[in-house]
Protein backbone atom coordinates (compact mmCIF):
# COMPACT_ATOMS: atom_id res chain seq x y z
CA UNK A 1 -30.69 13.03 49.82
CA UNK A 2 -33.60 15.19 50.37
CA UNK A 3 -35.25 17.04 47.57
CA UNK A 4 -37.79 19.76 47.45
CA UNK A 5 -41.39 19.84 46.03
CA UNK A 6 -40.18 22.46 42.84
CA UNK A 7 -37.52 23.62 41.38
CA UNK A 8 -36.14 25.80 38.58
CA UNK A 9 -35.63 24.98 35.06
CA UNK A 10 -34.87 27.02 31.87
CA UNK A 11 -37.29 26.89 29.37
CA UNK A 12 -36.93 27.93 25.25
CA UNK A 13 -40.26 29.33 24.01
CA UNK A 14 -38.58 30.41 20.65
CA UNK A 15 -35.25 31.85 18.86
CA UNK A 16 -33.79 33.48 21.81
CA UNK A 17 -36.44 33.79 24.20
CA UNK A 18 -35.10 30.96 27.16
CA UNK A 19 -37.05 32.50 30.75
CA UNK A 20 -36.30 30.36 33.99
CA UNK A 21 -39.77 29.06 35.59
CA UNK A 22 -40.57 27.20 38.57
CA UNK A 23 -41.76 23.34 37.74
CA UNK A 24 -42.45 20.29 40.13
CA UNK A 25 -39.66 17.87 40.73
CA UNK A 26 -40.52 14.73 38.47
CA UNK A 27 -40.88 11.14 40.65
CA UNK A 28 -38.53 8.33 38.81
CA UNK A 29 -40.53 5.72 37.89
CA UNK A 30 -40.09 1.66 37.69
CA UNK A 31 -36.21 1.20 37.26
CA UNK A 32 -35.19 4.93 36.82
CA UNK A 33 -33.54 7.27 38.98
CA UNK A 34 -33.88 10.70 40.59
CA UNK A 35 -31.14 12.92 39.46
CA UNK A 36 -29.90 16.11 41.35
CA UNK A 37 -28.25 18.14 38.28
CA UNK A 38 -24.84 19.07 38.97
CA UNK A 39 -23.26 20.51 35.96
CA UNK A 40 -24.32 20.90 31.84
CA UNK A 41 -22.89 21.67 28.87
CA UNK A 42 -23.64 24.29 26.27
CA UNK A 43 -23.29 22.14 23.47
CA UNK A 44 -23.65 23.13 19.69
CA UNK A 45 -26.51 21.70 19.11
CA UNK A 46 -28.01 23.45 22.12
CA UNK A 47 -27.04 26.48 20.32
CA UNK A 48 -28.54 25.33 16.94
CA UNK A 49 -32.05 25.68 18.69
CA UNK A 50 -31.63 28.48 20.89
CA UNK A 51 -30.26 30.98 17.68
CA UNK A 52 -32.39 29.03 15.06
CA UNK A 53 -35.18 27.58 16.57
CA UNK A 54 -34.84 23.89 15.00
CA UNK A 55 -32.01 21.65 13.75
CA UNK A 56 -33.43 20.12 10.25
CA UNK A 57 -36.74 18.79 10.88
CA UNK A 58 -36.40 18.52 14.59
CA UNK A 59 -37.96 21.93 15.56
CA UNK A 60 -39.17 23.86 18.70
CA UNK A 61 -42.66 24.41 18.59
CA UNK A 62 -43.80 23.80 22.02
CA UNK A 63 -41.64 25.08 24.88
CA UNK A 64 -38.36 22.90 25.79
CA UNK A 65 -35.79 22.64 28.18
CA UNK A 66 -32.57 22.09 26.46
CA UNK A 67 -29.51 20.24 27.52
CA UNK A 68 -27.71 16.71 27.27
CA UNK A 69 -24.36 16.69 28.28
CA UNK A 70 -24.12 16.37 32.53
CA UNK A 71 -23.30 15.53 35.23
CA UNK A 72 -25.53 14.81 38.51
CA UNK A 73 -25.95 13.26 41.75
CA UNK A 74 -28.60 10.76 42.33
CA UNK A 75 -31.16 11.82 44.90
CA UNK A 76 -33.61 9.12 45.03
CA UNK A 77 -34.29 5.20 43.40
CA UNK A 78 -36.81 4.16 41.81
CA UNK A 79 -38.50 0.89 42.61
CA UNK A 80 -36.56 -1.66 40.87
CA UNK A 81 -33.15 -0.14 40.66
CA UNK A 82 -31.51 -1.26 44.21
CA UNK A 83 -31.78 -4.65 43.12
CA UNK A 84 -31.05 -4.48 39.35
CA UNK A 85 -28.24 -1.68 39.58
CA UNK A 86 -26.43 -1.56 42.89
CA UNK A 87 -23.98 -0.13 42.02
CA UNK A 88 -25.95 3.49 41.91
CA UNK A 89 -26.46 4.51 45.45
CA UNK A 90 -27.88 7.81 46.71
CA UNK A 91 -25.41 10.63 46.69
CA UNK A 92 -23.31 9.35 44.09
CA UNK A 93 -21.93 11.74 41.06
CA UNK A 94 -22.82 9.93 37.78
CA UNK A 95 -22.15 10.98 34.13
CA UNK A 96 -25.40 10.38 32.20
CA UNK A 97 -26.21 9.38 28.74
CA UNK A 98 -28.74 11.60 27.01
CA UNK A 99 -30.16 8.71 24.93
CA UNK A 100 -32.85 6.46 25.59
CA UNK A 101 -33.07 3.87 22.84
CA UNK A 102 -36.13 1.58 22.05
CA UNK A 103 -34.15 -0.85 22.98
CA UNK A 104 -36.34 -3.17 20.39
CA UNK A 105 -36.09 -2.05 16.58
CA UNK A 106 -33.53 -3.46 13.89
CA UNK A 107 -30.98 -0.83 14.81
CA UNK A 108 -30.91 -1.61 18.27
CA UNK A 109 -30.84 -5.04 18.27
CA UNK A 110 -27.53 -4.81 16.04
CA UNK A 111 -25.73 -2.76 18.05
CA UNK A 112 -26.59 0.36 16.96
CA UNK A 113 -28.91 2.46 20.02
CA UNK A 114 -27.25 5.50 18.38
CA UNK A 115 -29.73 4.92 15.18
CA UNK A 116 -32.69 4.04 16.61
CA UNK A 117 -35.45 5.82 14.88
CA UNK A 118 -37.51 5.91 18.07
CA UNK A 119 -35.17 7.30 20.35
CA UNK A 120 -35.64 9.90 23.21
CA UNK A 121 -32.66 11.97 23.86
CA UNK A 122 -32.23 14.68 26.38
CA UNK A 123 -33.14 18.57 24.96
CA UNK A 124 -34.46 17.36 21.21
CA UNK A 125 -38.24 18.50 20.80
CA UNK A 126 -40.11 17.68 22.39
CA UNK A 127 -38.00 15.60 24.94
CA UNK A 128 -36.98 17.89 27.81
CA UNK A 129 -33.38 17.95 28.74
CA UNK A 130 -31.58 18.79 31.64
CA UNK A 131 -30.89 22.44 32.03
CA UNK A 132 -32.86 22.61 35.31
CA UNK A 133 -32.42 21.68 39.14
CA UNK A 134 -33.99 17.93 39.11
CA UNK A 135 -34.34 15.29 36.10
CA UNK A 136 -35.20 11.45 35.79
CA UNK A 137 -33.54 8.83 33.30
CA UNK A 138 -33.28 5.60 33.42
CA UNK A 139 -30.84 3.63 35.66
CA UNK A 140 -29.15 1.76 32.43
CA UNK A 141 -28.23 5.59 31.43
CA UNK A 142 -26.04 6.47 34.69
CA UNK A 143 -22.14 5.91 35.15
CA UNK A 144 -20.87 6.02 38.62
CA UNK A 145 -17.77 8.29 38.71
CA UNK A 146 -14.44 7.49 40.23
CA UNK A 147 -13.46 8.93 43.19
CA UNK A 148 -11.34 12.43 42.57
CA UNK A 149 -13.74 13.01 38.68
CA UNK A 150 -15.15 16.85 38.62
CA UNK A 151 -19.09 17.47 37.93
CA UNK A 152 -17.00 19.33 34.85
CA UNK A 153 -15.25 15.90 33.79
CA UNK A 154 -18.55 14.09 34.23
CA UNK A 155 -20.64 16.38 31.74
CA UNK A 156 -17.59 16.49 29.38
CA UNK A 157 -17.33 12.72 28.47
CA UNK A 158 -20.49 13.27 26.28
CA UNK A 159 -19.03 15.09 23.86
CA UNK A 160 -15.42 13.18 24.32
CA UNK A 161 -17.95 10.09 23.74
CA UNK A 162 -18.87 11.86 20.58
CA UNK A 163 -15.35 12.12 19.64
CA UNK A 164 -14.75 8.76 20.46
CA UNK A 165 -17.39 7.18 18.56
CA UNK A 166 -16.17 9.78 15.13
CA UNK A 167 -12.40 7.63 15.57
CA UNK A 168 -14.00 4.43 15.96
CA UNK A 169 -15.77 5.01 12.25
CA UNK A 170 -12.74 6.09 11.14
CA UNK A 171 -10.96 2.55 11.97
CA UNK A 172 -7.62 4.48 12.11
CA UNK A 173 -4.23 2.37 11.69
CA UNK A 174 -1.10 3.75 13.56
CA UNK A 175 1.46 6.27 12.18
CA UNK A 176 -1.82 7.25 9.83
CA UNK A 177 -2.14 11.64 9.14
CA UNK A 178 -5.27 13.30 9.94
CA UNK A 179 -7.32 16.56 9.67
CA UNK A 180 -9.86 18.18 11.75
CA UNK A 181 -11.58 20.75 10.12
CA UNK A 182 -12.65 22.81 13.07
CA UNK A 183 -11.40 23.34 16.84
CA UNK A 184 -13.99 23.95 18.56
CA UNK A 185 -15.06 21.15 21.55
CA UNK A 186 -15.74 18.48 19.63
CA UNK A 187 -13.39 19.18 16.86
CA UNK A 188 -10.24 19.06 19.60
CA UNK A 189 -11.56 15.95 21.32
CA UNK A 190 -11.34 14.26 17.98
CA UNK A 191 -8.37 15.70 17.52
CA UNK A 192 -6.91 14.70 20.80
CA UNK A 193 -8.55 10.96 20.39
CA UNK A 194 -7.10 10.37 17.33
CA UNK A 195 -3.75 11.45 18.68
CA UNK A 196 -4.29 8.49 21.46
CA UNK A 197 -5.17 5.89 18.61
CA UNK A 198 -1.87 6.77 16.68
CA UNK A 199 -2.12 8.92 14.53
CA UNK A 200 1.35 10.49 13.04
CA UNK A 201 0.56 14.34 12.41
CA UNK A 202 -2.79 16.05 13.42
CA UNK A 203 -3.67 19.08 11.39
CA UNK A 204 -6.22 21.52 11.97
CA UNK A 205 -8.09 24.31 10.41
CA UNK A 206 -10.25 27.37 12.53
CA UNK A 207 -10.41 30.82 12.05
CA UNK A 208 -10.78 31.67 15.42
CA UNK A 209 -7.18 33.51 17.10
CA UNK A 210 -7.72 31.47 21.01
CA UNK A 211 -8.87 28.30 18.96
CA UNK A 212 -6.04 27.98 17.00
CA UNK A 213 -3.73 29.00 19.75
CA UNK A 214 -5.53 26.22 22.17
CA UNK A 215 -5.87 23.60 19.44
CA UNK A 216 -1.41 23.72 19.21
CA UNK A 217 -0.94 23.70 22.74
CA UNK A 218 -3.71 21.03 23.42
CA UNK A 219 -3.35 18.59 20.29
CA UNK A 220 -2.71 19.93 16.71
CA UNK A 221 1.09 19.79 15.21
CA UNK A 222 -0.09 22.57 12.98
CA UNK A 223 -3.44 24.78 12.75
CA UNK A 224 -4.43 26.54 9.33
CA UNK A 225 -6.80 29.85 9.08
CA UNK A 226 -9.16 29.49 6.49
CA UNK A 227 -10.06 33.38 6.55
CA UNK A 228 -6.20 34.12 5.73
CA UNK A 229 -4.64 31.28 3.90
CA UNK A 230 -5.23 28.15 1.38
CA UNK A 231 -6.20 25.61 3.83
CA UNK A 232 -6.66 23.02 1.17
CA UNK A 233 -3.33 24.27 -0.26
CA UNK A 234 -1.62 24.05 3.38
CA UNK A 235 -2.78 20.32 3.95
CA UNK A 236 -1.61 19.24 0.59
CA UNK A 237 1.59 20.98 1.18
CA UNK A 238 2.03 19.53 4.55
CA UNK A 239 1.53 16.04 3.41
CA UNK A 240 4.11 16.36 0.24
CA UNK A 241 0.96 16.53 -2.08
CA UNK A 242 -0.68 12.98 -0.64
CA UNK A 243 -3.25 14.55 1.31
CA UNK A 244 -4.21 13.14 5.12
CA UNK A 245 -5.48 9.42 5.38
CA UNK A 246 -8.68 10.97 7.10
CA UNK A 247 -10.35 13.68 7.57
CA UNK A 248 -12.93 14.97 10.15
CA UNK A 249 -15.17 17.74 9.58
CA UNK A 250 -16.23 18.97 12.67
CA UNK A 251 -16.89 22.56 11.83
CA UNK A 252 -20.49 22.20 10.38
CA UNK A 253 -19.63 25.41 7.97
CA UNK A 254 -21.13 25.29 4.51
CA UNK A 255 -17.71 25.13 2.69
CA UNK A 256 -15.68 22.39 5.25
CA UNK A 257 -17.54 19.10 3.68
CA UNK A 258 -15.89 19.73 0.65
CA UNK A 259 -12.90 20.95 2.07
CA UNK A 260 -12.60 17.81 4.07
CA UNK A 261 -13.03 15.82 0.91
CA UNK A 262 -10.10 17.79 -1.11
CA UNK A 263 -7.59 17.30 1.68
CA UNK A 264 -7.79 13.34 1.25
CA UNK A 265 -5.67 10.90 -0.34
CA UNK A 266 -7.37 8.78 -2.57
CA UNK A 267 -9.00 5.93 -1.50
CA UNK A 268 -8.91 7.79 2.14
CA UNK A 269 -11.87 8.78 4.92
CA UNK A 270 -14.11 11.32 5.74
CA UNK A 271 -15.42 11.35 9.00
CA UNK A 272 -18.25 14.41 9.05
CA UNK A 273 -19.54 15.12 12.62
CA UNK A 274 -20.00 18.75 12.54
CA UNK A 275 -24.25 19.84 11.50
CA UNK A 276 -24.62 22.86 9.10
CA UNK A 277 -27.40 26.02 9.68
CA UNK A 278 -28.61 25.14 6.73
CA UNK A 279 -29.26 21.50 6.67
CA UNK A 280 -27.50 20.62 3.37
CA UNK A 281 -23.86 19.24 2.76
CA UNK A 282 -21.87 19.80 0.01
CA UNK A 283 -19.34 17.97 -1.90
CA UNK A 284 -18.36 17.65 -5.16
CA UNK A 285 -19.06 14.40 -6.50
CA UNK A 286 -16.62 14.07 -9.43
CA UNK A 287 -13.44 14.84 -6.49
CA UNK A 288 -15.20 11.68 -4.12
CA UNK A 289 -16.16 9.37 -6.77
CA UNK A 290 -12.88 9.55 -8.51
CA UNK A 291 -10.53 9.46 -4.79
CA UNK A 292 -13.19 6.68 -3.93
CA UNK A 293 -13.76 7.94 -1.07
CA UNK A 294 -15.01 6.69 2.11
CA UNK A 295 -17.82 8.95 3.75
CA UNK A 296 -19.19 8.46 6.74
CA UNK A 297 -21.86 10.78 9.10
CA UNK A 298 -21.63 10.73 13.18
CA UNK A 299 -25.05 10.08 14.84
CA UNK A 300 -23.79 10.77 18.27
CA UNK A 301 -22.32 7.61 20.02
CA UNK A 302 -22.75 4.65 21.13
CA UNK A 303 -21.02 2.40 24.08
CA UNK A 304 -18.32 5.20 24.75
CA UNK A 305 -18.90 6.16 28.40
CA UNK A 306 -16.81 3.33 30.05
CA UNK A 307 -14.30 3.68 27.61
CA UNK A 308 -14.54 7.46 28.64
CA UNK A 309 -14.18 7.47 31.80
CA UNK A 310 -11.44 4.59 31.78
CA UNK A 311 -9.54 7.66 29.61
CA UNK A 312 -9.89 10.20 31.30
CA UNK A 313 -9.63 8.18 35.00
CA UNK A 314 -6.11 7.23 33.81
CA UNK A 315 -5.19 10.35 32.40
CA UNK A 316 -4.43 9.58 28.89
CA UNK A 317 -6.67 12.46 28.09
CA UNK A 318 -7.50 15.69 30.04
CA UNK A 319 -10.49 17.07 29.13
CA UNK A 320 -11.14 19.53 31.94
CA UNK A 321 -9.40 22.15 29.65
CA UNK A 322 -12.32 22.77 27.79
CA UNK A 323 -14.80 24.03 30.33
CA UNK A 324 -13.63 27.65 29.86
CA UNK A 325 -16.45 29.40 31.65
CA UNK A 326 -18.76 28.66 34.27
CA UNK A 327 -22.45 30.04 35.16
CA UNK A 328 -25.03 29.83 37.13
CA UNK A 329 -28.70 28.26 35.67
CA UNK A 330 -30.21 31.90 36.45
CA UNK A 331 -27.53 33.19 33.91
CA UNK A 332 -28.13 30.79 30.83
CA UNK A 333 -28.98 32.67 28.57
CA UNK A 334 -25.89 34.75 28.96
CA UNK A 335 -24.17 32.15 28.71
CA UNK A 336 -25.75 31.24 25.46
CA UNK A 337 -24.97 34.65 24.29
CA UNK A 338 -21.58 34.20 25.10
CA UNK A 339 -21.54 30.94 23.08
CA UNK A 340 -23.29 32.26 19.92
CA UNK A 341 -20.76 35.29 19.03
CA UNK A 342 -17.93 33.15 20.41
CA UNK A 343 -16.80 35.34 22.73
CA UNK A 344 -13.78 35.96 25.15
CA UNK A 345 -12.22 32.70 23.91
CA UNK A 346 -15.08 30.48 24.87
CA UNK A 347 -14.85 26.71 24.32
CA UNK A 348 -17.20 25.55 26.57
CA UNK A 349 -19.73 27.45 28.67
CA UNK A 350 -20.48 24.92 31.89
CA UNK A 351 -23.92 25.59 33.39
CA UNK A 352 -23.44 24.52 37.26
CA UNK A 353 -26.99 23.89 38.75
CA UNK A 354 -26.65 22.79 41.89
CA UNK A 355 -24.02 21.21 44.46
CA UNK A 356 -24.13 18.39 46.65
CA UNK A 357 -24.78 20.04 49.71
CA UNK A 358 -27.73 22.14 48.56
């Protein structure tokens, strides 16, 4: 696959100033991998740093491309790779995961690459990410796709690894009730995932009209508007007054911690994924301590991508659904307008960079 000398890439110099520049196309290195970018997601956190300029202490000071969840086709090897990973071959469409781990520290070496305090992951300052024509990861990090998977699916099994990763913590048991407090991408993913691992009722909260209206026909058996109505009330109600055996915030609003932590049974779960403006979370502590409650935070994922793609290969879950609008890389930041006032029913905005015939 040939590839030129430069190409373009979208760079954030501050709160909404992202300007598309010209750069040269990086070289992969020992055992890494030249990717051709075919699609990327406009995830939240992308969002976080384009409207707010940092998320907690991880802030843009120096200009960044942003992006982590793709797709891509690999354009060239690096020395090493052929032998150690033959299974990526020039030309093929991979699904890529943003994180490269130390690979060496306490948290890796249990298990844990999702931890590691010395990690590098796609679009957090000051690692670049991917929102441009060419990038280079490691081999380790790329998936081969199936024959018949969409640049779309590719990019999307990030944030259903996400999801995936939230249910695992959760350690849900069959026939077991559940709320996700908040429907956007990652909220119905969970959602959907926990539907696959059994559980009995899903309910949802979202103030948003086309949320709520997606979340019943995708996943939810009910979906509660906290701008119009007692969503603490409506869970309890639902559930006969026991409250759901887990709950996943997935909103990142100031008040949904604590909501998520009033709509438990005691001695349930709460699963908190979603990351609030204002880097604090709230619940009250006499409500937690006396349910003895479970809490538990989501620090991205680990070890989901070949469950992933086994899911959505075999159709138990169809995430295509979610990649409601498409645009061009020399329309991102319209896109990230789009995004930030949640318009026209946006769930996720899919930036396609390139194809494999450029």
């Amino acid at each position: 696959m040939k590839h030129p000398e430069t190409m373009k890439t979208s760079r954030l110099y501050g709160i909404g100033d992202l300007r598309l520049e010209k750069a040269p196309v990086p070289e992969p290195g020992f055992g890494e991998v030249l990717l051709k970018i075919a699609t990327v997601g406009t995830c939240g956190s992308d969002v976080h740093y384009y409207a707010e300029g940092a998320i907690g202490d991880a802030v843009v000071e120096d200009p960044i491309t942003m992006g982590h969840e793709f797709s891509a086709w690999i354009a060239a090897l690096g020395e090493g790779v052929a032998e150690e990973a033959p299974d990526l071959e020039v030309g093929a469409l991979v699904a890529v995961e943003p994180a490269i781990p130390c690979g060496v520290c306490e948290s890796c070496q249990h298990g844990h690459p999702n931890l590691c305090p010395h990690v590098q992951f796609c679009g957090t300052p000051p690692i670049d990410g991917v929102f441009s024509e060419y990038a280079v990861m490691p081999a380790d990090n790329c998936f081969p796709l199936p024959e018949g998977f969409t640049p779309d699916e590719g990019a999307l099994l990030e944030p259903l690894g996400v999801a995936i990763h939230a249910v695992d913590l959760a350690h849900m048991k069959p026939g077991q009730t559940v709320a996700v407090l908040g429907a956007g991408p990652i909220g119905l993913l969970t959602a959907a995932v926990a539907r696959i691992a059994g559980a009995g009722e899903v309910l949802m909260t979202e103030p948003l009209d086309s949320r709520r209206e997606f979340a019943l026909e995708y996943c939810a058996d009910a979906v509660f508007n906290p701008e119009s109505e007692d969503v603490i009330g409506a869970i309890m109600e639902a559930t006969g007054g026991r409250g759901v055996d887990v709950a996943f915030e997935a909103a990142g609003a100031a008040e949904t911690p604590e909501h998520a932590a009033r709509v438990v049974r005691p001695g349930g779960k709460v699963i908190v994924i979603g990351i609030p403006s204002d880097d604090k979370m709230l619940m009250s502590a006499s409500n937690v301590r006396r349910k003895g409650l479970t809490i538990k935070l989501v620090r991205r994922m680990k070890h989901t991508y070949p469950r992933a793609i086994a899911m959505v290969y075999s159709r138990m879950i169809d995430i295509s659904p979610l990649a409601t609008h498409h645009f061009p890389l020399d329309r991102i930041k319209e896109a990230f307008e789009l995004v930030e006032n949640y318009g026209d029913g946006v769930l996720r905005v899919m930036i396609e960079v390139g194809t494999e015939a450029d």
